[in-house]
PDB file of N, CA and C in Angstrom:
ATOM      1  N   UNK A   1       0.829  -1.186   0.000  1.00  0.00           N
ATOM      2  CA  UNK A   1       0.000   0.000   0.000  1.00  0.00           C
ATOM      3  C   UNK A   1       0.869   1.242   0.000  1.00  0.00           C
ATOM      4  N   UNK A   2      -0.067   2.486  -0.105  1.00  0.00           N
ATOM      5  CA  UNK A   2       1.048   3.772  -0.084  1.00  0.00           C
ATOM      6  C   UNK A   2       1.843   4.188   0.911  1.00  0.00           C
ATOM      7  N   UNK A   3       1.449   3.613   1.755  1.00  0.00           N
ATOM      8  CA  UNK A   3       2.516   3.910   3.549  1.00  0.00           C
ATOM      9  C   UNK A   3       3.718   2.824   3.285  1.00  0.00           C
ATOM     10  N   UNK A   4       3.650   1.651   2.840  1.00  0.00           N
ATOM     11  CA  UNK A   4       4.752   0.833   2.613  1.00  0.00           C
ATOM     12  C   UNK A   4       5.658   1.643   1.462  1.00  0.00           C
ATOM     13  N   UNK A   5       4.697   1.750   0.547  1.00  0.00           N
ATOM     14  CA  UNK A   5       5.864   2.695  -0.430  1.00  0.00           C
ATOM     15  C   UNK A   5       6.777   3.740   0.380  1.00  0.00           C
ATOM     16  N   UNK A   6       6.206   4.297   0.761  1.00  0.00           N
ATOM     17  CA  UNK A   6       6.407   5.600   1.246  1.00  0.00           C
ATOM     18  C   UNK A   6       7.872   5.664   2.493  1.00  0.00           C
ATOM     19  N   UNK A   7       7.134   4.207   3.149  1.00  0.00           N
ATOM     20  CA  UNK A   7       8.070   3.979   4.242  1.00  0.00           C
ATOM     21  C   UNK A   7       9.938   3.792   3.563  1.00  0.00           C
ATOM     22  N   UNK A   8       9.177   2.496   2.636  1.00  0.00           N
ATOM     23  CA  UNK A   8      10.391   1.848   1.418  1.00  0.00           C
ATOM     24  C   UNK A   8      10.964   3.025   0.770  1.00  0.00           C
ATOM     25  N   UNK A   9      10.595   3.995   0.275  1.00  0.00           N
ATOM     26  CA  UNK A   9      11.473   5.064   0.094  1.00  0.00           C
ATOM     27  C   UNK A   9      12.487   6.118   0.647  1.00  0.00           C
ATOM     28  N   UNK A  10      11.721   6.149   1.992  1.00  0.00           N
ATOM     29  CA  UNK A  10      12.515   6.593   3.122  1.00  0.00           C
ATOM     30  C   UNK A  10      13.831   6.061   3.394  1.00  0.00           C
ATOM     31  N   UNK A  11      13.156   4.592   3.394  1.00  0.00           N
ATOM     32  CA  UNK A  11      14.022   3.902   3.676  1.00  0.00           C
ATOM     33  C   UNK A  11      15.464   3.680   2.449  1.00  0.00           C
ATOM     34  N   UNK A  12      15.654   3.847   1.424  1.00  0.00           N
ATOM     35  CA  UNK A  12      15.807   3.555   0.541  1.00  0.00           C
ATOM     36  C   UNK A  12      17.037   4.527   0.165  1.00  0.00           C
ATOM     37  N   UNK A  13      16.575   5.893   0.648  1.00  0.00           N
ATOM     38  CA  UNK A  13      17.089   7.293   0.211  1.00  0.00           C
ATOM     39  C   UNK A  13      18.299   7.567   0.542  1.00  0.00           C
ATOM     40  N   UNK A  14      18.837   6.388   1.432  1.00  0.00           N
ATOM     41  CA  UNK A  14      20.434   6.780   1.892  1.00  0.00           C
ATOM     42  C   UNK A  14      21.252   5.496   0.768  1.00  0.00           C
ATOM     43  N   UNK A  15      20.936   5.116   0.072  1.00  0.00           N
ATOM     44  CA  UNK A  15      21.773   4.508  -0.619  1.00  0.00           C
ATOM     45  C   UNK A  15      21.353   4.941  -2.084  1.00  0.00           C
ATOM     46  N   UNK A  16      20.627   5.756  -2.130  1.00  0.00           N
ATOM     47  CA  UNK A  16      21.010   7.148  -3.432  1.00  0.00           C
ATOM     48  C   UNK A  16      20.553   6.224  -4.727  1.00  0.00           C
ATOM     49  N   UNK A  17      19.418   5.152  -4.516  1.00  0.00           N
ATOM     50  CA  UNK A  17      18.857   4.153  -5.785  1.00  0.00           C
ATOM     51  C   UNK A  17      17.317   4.902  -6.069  1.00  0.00           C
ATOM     52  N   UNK A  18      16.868   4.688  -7.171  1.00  0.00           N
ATOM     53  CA  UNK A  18      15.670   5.336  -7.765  1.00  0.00           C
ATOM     54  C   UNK A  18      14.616   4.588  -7.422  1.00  0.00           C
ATOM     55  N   UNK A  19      13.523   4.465  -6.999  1.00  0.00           N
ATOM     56  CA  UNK A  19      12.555   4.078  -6.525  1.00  0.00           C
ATOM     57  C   UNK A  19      11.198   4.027  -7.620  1.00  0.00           C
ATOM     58  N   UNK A  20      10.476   2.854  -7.770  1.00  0.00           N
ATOM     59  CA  UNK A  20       9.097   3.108  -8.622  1.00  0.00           C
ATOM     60  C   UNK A  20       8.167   2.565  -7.493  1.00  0.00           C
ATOM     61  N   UNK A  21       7.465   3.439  -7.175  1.00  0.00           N
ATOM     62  CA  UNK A  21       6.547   2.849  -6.308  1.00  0.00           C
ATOM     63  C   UNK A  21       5.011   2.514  -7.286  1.00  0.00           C
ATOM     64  N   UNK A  22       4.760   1.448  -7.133  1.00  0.00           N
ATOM     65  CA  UNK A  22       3.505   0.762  -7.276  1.00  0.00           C
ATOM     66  C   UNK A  22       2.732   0.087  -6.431  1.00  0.00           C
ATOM     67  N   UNK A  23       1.377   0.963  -6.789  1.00  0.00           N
ATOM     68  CA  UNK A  23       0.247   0.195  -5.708  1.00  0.00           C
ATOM     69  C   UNK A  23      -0.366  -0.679  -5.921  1.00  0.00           C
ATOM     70  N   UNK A  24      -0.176  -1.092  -7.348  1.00  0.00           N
ATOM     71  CA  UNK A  24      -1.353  -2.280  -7.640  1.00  0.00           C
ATOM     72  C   UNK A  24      -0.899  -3.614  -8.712  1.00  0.00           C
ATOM     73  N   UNK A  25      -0.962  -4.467  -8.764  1.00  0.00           N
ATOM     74  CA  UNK A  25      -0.192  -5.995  -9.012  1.00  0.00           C
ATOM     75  C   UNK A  25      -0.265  -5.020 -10.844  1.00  0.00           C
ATOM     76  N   UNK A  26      -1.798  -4.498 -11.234  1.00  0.00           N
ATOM     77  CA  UNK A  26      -1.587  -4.698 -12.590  1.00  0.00           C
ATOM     78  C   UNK A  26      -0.782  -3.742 -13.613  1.00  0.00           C
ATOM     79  N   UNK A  27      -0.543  -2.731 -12.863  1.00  0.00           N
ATOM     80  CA  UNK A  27       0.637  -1.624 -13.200  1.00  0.00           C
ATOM     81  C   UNK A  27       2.029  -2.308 -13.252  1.00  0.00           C
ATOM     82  N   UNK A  28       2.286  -3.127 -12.353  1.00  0.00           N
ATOM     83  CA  UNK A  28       3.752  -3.609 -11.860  1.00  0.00           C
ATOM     84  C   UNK A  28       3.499  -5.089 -12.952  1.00  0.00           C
ATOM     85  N   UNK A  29       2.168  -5.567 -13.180  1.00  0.00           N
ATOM     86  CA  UNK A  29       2.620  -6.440 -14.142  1.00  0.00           C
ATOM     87  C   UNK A  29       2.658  -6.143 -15.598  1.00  0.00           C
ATOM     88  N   UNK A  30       2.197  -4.986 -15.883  1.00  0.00           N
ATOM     89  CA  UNK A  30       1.910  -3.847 -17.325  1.00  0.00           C
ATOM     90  C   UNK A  30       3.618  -3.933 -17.250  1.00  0.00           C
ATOM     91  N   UNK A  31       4.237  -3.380 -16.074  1.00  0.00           N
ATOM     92  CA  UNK A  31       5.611  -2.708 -16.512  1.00  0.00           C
ATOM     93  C   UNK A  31       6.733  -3.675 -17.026  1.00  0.00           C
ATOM     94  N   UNK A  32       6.156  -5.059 -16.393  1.00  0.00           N
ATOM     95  CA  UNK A  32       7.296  -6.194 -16.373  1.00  0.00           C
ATOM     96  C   UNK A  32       7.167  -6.697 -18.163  1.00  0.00           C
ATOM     97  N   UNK A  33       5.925  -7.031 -18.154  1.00  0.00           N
ATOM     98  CA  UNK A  33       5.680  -7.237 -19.433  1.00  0.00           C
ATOM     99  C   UNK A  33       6.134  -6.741 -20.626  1.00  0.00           C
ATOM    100  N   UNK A  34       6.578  -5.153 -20.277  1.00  0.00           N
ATOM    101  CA  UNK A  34       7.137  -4.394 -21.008  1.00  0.00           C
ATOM    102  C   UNK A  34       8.334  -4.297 -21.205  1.00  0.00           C
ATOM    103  N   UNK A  35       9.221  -5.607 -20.593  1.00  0.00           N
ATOM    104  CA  UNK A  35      10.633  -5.636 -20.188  1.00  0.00           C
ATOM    105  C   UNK A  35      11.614  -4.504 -19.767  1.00  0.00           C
ATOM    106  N   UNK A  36      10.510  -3.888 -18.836  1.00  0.00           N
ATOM    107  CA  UNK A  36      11.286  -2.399 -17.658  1.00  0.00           C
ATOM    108  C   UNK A  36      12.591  -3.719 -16.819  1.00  0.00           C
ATOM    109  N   UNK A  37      13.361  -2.949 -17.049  1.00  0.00           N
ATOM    110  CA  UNK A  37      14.384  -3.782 -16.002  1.00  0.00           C
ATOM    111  C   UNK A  37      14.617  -2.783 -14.931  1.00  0.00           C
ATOM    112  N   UNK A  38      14.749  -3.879 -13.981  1.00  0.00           N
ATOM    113  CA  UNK A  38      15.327  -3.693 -12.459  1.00  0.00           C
ATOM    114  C   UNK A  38      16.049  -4.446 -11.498  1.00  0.00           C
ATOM    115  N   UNK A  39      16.787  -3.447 -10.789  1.00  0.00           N
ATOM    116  CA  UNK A  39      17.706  -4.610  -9.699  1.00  0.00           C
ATOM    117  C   UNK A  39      17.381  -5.282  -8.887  1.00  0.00           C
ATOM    118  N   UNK A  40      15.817  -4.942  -8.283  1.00  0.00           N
ATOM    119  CA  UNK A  40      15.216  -5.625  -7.144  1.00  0.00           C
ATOM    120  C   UNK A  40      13.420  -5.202  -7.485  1.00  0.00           C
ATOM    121  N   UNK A  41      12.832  -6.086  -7.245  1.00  0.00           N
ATOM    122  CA  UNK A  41      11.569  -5.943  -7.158  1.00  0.00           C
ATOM    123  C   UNK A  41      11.029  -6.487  -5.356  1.00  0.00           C
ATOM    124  N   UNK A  42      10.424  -5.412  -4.892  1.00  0.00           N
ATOM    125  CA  UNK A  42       9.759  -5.528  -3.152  1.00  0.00           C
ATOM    126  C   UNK A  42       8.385  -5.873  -3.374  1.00  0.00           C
ATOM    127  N   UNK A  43       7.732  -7.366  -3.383  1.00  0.00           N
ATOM    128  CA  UNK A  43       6.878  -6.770  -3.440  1.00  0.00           C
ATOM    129  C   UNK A  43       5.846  -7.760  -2.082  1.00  0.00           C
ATOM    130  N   UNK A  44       4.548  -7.138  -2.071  1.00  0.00           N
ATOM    131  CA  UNK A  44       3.886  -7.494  -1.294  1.00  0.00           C
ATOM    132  C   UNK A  44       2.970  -9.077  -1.599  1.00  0.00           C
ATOM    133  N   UNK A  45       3.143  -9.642  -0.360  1.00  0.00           N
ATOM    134  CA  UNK A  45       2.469 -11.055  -0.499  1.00  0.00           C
ATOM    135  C   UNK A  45       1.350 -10.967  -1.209  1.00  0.00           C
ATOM    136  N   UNK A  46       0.687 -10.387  -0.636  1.00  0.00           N
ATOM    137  CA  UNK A  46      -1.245 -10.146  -0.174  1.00  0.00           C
ATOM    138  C   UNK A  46      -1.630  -8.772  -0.932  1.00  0.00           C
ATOM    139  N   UNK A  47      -1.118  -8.303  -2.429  1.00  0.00           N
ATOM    140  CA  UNK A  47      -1.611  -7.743  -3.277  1.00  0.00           C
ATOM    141  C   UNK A  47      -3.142  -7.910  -3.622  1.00  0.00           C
ATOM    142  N   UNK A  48      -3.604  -6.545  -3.830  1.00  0.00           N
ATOM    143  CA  UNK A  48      -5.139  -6.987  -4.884  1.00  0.00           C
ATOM    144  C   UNK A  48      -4.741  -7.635  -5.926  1.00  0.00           C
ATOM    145  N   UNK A  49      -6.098  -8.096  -6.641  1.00  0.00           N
ATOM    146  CA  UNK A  49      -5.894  -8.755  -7.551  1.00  0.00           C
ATOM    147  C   UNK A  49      -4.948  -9.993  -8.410  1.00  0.00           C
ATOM    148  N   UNK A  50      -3.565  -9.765  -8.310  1.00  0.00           N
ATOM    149  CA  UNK A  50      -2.619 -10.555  -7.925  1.00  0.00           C
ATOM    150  C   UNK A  50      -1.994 -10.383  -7.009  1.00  0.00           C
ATOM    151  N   UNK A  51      -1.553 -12.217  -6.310  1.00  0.00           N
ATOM    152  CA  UNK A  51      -0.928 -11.249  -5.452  1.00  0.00           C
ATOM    153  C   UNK A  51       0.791 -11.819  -5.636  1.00  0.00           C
ATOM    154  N   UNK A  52       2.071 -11.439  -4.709  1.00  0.00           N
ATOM    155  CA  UNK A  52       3.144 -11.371  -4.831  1.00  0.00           C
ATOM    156  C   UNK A  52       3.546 -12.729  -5.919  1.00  0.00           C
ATOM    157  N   UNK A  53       3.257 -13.914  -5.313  1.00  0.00           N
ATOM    158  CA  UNK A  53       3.559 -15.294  -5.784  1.00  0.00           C
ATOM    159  C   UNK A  53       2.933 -15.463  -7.274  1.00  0.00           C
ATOM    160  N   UNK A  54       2.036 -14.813  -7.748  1.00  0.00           N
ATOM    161  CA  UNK A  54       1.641 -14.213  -9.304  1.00  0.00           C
ATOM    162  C   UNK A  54       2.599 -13.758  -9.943  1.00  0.00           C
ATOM    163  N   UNK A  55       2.623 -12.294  -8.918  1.00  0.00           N
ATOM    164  CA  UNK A  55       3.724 -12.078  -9.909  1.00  0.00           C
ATOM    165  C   UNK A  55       4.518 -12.185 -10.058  1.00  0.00           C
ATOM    166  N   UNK A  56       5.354 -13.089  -9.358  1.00  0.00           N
ATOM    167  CA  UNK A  56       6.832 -13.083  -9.268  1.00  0.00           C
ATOM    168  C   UNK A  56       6.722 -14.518 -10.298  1.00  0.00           C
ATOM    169  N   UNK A  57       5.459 -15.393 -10.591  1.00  0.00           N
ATOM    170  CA  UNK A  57       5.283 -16.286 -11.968  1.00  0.00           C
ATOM    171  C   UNK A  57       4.907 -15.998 -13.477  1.00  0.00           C
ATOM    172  N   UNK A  58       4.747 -14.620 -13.150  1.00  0.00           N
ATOM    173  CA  UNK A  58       4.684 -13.788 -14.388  1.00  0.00           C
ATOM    174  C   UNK A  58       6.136 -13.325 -14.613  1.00  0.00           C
ATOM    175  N   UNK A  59       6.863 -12.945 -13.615  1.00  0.00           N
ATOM    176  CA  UNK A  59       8.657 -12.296 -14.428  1.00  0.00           C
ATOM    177  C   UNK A  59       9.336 -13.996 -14.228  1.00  0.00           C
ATOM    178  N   UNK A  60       8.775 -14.679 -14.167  1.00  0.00           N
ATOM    179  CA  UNK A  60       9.721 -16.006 -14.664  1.00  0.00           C
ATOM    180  C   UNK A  60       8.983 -16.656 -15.458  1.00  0.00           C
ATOM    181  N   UNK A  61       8.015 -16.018 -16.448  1.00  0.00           N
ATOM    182  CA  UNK A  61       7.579 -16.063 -17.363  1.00  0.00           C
ATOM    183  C   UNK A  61       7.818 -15.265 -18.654  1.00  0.00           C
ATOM    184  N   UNK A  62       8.545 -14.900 -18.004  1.00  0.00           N
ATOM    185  CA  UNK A  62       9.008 -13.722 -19.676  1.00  0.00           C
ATOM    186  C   UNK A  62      10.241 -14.370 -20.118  1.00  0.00           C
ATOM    187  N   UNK A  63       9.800 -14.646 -21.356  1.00  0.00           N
ATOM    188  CA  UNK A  63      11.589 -15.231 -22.201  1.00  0.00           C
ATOM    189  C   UNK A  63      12.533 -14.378 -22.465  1.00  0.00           C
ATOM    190  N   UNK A  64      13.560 -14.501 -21.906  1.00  0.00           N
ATOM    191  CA  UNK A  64      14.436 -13.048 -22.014  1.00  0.00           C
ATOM    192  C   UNK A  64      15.075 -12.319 -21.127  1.00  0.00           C
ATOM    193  N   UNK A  65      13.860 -12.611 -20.216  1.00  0.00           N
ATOM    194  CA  UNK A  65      13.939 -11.385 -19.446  1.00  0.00           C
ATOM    195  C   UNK A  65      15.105 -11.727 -17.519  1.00  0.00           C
ATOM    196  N   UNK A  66      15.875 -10.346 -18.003  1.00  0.00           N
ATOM    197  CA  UNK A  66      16.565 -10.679 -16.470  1.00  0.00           C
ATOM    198  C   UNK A  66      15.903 -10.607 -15.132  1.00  0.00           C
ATOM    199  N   UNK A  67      15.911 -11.932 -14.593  1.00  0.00           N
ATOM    200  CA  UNK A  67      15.073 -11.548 -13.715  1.00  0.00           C
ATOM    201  C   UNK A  67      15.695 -10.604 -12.170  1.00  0.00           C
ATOM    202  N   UNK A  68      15.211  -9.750 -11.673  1.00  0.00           N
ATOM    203  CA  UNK A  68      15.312  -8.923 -10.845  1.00  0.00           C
ATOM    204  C   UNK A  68      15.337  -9.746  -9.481  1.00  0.00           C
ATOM    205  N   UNK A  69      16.273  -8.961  -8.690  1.00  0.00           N
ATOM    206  CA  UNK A  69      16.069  -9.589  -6.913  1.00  0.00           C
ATOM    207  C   UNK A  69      14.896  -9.471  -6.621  1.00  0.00           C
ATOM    208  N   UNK A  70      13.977 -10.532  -6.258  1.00  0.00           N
ATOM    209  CA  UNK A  70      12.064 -10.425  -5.769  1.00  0.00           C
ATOM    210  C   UNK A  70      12.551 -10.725  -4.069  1.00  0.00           C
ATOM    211  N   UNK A  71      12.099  -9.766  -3.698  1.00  0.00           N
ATOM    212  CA  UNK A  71      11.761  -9.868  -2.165  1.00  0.00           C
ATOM    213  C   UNK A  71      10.490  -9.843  -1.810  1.00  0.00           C
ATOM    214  N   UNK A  72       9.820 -10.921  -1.105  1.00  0.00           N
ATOM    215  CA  UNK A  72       8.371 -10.759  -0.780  1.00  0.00           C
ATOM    216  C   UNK A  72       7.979  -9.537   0.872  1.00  0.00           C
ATOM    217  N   UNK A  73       7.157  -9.152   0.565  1.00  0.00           N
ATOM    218  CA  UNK A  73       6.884  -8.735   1.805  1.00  0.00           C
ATOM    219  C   UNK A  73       5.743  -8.922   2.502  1.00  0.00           C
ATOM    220  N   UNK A  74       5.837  -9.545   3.729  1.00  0.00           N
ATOM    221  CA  UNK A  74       4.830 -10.094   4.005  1.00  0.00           C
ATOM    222  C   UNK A  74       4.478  -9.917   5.253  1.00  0.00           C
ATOM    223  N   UNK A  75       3.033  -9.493   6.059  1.00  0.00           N
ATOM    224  CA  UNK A  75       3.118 -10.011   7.771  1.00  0.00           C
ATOM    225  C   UNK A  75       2.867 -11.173   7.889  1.00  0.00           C
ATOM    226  N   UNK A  76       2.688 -12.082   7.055  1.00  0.00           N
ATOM    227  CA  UNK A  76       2.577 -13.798   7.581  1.00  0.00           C
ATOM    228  C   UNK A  76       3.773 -14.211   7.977  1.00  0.00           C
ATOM    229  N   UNK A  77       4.275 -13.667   9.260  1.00  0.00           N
ATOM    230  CA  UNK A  77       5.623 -14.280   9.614  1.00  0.00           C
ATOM    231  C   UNK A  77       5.174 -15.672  10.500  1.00  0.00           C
ATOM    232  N   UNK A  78       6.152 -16.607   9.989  1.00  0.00           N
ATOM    233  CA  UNK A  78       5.950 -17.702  10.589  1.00  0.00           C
ATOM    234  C   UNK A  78       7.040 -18.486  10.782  1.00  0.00           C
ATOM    235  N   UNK A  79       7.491 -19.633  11.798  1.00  0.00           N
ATOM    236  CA  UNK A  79       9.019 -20.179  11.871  1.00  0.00           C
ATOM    237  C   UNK A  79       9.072 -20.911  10.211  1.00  0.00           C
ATOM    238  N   UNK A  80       9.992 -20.506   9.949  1.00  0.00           N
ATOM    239  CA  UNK A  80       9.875 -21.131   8.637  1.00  0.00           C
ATOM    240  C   UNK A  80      10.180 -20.403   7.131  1.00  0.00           C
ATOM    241  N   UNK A  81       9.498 -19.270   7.720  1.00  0.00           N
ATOM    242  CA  UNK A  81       9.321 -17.664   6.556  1.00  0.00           C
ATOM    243  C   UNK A  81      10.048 -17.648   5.622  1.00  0.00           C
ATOM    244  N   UNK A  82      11.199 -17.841   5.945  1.00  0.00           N
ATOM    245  CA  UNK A  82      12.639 -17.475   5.188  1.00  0.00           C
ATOM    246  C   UNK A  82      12.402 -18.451   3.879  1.00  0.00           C
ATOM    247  N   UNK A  83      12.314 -19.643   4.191  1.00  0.00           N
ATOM    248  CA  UNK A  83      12.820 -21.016   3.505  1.00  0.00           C
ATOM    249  C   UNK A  83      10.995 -21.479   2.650  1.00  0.00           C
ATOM    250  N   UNK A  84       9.788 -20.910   3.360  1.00  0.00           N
ATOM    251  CA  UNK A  84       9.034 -21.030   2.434  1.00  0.00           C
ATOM    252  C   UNK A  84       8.802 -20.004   1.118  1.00  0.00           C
ATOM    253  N   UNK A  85       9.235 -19.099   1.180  1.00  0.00           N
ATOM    254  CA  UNK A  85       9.623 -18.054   0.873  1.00  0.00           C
ATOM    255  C   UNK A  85      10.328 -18.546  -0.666  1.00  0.00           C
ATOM    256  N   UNK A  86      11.292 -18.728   0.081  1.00  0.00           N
ATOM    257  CA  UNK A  86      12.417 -19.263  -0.973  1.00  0.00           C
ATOM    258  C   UNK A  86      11.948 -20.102  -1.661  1.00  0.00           C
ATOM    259  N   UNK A  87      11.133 -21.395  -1.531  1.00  0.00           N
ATOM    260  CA  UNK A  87      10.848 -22.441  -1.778  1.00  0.00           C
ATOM    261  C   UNK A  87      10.147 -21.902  -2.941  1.00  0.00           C
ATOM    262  N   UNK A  88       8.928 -21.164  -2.793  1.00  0.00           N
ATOM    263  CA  UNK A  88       8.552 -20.169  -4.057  1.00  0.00           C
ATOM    264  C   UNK A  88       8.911 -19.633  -4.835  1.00  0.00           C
ATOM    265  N   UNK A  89      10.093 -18.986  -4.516  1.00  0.00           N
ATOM    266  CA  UNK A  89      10.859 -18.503  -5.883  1.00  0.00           C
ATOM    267  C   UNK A  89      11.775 -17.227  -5.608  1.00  0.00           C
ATOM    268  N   UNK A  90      10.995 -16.668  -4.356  1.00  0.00           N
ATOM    269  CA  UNK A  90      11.831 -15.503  -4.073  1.00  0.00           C
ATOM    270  C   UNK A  90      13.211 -15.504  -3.639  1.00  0.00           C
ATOM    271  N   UNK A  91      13.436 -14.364  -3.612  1.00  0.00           N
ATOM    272  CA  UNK A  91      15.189 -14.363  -3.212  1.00  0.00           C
ATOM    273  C   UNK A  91      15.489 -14.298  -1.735  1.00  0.00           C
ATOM    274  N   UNK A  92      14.245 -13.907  -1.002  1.00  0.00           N
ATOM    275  CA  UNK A  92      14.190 -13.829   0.225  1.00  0.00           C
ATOM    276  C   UNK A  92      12.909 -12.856   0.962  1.00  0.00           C
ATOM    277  N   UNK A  93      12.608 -12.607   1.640  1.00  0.00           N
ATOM    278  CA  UNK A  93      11.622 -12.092   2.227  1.00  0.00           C
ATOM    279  C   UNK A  93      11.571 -10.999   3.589  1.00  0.00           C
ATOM    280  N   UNK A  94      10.680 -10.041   3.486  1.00  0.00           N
ATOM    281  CA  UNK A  94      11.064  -9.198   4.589  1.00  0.00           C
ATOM    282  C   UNK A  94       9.401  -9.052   5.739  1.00  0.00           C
ATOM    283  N   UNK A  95       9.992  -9.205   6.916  1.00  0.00           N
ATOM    284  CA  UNK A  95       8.510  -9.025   7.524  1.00  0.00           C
ATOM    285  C   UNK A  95       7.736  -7.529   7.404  1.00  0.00           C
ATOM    286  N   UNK A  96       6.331  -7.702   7.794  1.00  0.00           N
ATOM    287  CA  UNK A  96       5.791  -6.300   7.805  1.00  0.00           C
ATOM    288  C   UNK A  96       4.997  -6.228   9.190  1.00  0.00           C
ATOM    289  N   UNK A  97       5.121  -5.299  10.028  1.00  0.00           N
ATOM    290  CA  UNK A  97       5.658  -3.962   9.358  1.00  0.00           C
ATOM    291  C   UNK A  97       7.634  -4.043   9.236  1.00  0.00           C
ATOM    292  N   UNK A  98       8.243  -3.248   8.469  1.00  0.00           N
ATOM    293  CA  UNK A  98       9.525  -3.329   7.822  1.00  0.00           C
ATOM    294  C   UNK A  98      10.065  -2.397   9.072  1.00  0.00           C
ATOM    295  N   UNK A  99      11.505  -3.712   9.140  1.00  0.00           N
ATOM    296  CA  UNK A  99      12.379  -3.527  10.334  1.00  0.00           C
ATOM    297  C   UNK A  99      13.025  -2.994   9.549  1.00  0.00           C
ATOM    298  N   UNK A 100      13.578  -1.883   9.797  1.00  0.00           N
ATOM    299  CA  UNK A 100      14.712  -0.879   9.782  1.00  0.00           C
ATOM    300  C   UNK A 100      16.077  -1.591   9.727  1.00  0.00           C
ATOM    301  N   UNK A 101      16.290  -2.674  10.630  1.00  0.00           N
ATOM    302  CA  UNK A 101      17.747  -3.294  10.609  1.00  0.00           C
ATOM    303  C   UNK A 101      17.423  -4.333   9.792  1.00  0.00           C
ATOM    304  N   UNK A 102      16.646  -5.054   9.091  1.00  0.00           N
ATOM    305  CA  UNK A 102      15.987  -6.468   8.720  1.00  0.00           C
ATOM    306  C   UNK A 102      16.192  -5.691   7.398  1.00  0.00           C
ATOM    307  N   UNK A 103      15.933  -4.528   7.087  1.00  0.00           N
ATOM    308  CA  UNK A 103      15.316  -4.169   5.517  1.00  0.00           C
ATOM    309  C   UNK A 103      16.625  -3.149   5.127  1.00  0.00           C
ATOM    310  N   UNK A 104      18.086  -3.077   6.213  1.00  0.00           N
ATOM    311  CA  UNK A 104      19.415  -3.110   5.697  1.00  0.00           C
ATOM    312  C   UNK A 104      20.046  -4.181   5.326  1.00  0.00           C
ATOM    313  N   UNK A 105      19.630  -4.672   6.302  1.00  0.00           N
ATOM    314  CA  UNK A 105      20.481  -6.446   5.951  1.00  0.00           C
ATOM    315  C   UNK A 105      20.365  -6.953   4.248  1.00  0.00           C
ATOM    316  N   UNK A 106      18.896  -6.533   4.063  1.00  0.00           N
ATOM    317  CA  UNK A 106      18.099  -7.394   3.078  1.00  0.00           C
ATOM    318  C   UNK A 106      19.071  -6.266   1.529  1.00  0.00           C
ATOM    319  N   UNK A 107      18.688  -5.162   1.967  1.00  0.00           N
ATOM    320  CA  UNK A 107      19.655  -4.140   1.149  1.00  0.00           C
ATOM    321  C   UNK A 107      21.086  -4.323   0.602  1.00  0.00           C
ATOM    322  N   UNK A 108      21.762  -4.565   1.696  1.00  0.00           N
ATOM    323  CA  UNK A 108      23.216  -4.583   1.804  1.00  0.00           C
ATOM    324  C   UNK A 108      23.634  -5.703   1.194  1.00  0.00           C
ATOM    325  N   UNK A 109      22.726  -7.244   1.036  1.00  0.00           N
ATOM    326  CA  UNK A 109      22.765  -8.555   0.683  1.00  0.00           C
ATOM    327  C   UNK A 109      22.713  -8.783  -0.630  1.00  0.00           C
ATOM    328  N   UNK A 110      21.740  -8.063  -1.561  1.00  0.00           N
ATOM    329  CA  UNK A 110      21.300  -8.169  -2.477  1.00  0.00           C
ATOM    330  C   UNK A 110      21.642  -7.037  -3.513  1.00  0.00           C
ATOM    331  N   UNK A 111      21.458  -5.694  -3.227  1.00  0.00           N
ATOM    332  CA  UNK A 111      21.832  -4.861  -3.824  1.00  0.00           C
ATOM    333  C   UNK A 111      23.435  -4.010  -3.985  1.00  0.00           C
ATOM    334  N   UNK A 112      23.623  -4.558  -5.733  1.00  0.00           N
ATOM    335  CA  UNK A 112      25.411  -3.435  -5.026  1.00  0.00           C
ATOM    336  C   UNK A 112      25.550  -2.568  -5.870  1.00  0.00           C
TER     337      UNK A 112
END
């Protein structure tokens, strides 16, 4: 939603990277389709309409296409999170609401 964006940008702004915030699965799947590249895609489990695990089977559905770091974001934290997560496809996962030290780690890991 727009407070996660909003937060994610905040958050974001000390390592000087460009930000697209999207609120809704079918914009973010309009853009992929369009082979927009990116270094990381954040996105949310529990999207309208589609939700994260959609789309992250839609950009490993494009022939061609590089696929981007997918981080899910999710409050379904559960023992386990990390590795079901993964098991899906993502690169890893961040809880919500977004830890400040959890969503450097996740930064510092993935993005260079």
């Amino acid at each position: 939603d727009k407070l996660d964006i909003k937060v994610t940008k905040r958050y974001l702004k000390k390592y000087g990277v460009d930000v697209i915030g999207i609120t809704n699965s079918i914009e973010c799947v309009n853009r992929l389709k369009g082979y927009e590249e990116f270094d990381m895609i954040l996105v949310d489990h529990m999207m309208p309409v589609m939700n994260g695990v959609e789309i992250l089977n839609v950009v490993k559905s494009l022939e061609g296409y590089k696929i981007p770091v997918m981080i899910c974001l999710t409050a379904n934290v559960i023992d386990g999170a990390r590795e079901y997560y993964k098991s899906l496809g993502f690169d890893d996962y961040l809880a919500k609401p977004i830890d400040k030290k959890d969503f450097d780690k996740i930064i510092k890991r993935y993005l260079k």
